[in-house]
N, C-alpha and C. Protein backbone atom coordinates (compact mmCIF):
# COMPACT_ATOMS: atom_id res chain seq x y z
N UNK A 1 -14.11 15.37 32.72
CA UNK A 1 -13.45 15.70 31.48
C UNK A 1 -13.53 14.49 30.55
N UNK A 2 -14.01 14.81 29.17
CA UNK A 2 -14.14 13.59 28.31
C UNK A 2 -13.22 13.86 27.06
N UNK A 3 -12.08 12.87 27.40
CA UNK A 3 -11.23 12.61 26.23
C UNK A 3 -11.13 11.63 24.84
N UNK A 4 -11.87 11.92 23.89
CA UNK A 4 -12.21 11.73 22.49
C UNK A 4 -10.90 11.55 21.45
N UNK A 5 -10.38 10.47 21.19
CA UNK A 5 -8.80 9.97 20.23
C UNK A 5 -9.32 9.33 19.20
N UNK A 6 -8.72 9.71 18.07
CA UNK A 6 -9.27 9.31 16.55
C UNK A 6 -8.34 8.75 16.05
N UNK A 7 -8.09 7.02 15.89
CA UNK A 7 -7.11 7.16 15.13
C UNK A 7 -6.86 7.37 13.69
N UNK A 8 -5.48 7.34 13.43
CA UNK A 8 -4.83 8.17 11.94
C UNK A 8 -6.21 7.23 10.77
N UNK A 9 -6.04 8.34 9.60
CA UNK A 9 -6.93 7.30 8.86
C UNK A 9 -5.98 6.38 7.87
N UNK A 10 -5.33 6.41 8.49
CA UNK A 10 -4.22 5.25 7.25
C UNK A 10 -3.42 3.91 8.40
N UNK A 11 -4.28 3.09 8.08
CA UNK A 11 -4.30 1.81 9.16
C UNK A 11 -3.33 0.84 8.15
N UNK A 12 -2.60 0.14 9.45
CA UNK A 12 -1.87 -0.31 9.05
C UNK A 12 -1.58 -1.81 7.61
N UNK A 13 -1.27 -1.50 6.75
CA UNK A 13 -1.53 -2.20 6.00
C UNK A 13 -1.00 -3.48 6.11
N UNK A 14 -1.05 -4.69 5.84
CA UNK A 14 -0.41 -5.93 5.79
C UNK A 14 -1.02 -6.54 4.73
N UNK A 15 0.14 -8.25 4.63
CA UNK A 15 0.74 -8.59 3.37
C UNK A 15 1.04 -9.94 3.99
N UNK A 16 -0.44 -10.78 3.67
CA UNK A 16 0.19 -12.02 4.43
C UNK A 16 -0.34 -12.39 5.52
N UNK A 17 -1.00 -10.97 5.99
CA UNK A 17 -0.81 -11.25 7.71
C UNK A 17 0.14 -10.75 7.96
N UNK A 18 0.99 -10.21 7.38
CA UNK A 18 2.42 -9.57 8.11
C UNK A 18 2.18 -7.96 7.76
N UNK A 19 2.80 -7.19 8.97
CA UNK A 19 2.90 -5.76 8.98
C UNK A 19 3.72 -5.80 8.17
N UNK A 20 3.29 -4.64 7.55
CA UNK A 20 4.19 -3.83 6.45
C UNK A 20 4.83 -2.86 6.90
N UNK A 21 5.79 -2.18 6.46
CA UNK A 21 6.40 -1.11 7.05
C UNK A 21 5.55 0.69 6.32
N UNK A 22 6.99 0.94 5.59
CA UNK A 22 5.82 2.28 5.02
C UNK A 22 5.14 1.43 3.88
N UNK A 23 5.28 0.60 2.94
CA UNK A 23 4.30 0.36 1.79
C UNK A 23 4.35 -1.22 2.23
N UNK A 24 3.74 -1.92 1.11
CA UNK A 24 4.21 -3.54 1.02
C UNK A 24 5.03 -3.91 -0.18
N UNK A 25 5.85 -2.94 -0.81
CA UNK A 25 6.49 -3.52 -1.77
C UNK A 25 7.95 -4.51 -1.50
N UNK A 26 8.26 -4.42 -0.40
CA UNK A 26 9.60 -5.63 0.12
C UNK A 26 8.77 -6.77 0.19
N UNK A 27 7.20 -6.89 0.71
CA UNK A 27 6.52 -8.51 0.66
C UNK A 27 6.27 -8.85 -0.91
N UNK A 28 5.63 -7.82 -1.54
CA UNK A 28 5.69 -7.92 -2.77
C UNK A 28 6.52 -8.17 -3.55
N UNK A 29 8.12 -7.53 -3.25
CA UNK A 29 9.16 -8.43 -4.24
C UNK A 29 9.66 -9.78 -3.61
N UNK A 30 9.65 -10.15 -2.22
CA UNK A 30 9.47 -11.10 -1.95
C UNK A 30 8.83 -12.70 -2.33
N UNK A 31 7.70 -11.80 -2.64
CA UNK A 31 6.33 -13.17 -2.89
C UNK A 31 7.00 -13.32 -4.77
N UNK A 32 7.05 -12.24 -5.57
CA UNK A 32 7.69 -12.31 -6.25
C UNK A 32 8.64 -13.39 -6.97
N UNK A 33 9.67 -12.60 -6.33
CA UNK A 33 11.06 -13.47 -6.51
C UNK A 33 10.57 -14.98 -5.88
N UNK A 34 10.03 -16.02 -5.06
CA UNK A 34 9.57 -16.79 -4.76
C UNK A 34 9.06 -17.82 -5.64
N UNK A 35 7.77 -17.07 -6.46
CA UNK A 35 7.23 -17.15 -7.30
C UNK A 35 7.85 -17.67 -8.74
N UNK A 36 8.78 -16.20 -8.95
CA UNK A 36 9.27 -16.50 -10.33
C UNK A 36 10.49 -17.75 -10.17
N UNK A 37 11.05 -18.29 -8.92
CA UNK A 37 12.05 -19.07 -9.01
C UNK A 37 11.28 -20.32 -8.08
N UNK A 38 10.24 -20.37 -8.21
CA UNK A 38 9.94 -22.12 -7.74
C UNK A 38 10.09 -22.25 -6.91
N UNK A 39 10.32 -21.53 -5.78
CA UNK A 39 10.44 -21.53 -4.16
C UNK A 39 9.50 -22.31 -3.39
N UNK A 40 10.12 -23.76 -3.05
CA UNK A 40 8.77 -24.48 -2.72
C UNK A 40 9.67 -24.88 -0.66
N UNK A 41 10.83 -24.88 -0.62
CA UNK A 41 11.46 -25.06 0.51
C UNK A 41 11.13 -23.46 1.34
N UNK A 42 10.55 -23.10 2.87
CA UNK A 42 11.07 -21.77 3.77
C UNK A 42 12.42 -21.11 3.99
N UNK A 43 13.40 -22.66 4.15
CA UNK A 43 15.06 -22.22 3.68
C UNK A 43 15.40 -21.23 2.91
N UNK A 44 14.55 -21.14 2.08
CA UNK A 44 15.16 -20.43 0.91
C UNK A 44 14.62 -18.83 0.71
N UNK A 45 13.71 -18.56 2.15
CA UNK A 45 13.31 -17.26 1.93
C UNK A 45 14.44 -16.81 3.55
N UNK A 46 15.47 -16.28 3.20
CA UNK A 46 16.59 -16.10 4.15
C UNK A 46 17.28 -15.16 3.30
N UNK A 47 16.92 -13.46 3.48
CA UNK A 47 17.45 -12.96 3.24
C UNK A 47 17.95 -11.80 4.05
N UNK A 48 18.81 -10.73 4.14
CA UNK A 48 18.52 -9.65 5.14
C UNK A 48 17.21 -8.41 5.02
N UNK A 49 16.34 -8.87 4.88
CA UNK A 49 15.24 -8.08 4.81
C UNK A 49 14.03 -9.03 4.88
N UNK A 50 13.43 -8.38 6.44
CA UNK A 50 12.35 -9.16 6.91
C UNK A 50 10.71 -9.20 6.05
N UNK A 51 10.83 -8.42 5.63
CA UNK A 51 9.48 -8.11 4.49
C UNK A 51 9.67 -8.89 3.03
N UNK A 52 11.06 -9.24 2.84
CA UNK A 52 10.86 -10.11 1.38
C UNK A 52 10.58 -11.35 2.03
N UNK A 53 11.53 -11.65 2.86
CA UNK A 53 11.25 -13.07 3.70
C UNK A 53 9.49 -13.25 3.53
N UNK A 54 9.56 -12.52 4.74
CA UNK A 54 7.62 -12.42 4.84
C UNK A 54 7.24 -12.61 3.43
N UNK A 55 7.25 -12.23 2.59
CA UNK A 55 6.64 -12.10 1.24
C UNK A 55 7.06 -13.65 0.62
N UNK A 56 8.20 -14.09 0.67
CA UNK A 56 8.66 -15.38 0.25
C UNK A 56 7.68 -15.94 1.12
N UNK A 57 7.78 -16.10 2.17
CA UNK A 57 6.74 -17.57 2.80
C UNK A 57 5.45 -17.22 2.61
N UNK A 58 5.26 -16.30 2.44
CA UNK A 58 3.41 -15.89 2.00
C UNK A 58 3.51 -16.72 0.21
N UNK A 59 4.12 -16.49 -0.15
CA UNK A 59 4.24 -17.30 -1.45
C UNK A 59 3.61 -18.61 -1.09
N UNK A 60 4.76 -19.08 0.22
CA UNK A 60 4.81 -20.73 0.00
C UNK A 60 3.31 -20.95 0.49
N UNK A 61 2.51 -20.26 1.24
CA UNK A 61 1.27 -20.47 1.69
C UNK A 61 0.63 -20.04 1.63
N UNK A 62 0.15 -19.70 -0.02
CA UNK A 62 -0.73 -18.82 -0.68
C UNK A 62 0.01 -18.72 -2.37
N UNK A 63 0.16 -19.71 -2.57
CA UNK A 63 0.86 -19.35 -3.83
C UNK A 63 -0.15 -18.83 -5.10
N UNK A 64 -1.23 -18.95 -4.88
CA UNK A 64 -2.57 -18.35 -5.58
C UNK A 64 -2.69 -16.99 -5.63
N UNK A 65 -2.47 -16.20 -4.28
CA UNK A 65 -3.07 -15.04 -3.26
C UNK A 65 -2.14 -14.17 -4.69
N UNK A 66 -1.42 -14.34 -5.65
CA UNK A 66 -0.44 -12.86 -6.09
C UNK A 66 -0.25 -11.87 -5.37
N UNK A 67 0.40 -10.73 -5.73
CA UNK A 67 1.25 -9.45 -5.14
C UNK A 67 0.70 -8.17 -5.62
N UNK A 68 -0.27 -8.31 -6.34
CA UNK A 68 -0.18 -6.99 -6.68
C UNK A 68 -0.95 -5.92 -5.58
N UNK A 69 -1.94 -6.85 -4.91
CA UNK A 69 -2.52 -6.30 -3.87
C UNK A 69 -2.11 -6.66 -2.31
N UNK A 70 -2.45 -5.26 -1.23
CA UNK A 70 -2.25 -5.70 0.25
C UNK A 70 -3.36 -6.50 0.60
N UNK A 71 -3.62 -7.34 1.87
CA UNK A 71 -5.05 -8.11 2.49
C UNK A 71 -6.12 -7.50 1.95
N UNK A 72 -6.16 -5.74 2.58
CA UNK A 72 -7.18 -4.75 2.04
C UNK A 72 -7.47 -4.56 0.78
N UNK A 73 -7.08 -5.36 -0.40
CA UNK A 73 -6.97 -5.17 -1.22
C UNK A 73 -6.73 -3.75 -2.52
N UNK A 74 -6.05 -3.21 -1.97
CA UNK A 74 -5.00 -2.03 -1.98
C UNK A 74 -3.59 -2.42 -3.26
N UNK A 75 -4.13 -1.67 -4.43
CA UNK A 75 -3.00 -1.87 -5.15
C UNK A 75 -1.41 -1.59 -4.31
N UNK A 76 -0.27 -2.20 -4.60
CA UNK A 76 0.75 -2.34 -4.11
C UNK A 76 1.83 -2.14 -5.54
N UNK A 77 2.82 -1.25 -4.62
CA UNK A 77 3.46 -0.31 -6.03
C UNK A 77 4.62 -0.80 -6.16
N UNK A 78 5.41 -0.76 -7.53
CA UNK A 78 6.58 -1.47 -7.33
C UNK A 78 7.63 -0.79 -6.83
């Protein structure tokens, strides 16, 4: 018996290197807010939500990379 598995065609997107959940817009307001306030300390990406975090330190190490797109380069919605 030959068993044949396809996976889904919507692969998982990431932001950073970091999994995203359903979209990347929590890394995106993350990297964001980071961004617009000079976020140059990791301290300071400590919030209760692990995807802005993620998105804050992708700032600090990639402050070039912007938000509007995922890795895949996949517009990212607000």
């Amino acid at each position: 018996m030959l068993f044949v598995w396809c996976g889904g065609a919507n692969a998982q997107e990431t932001f950073g290197g970091n999994d995203c959940t359903e979209d990347c817009s929590g890394h995106k307001a993350g990297y964001d807010w980071a961004q617009q306030n000079g976020i140059s300390d990791e301290s300071a990406c400590s919030s209760n939500s692990q995807s802005f975090n993620e998105g804050c330190q992708t700032y600090l190490e990639d402050p070039n990379r912007g938000s509007d797109e995922d890795d895949d380069g996949n517009e990212i919605d607000d």
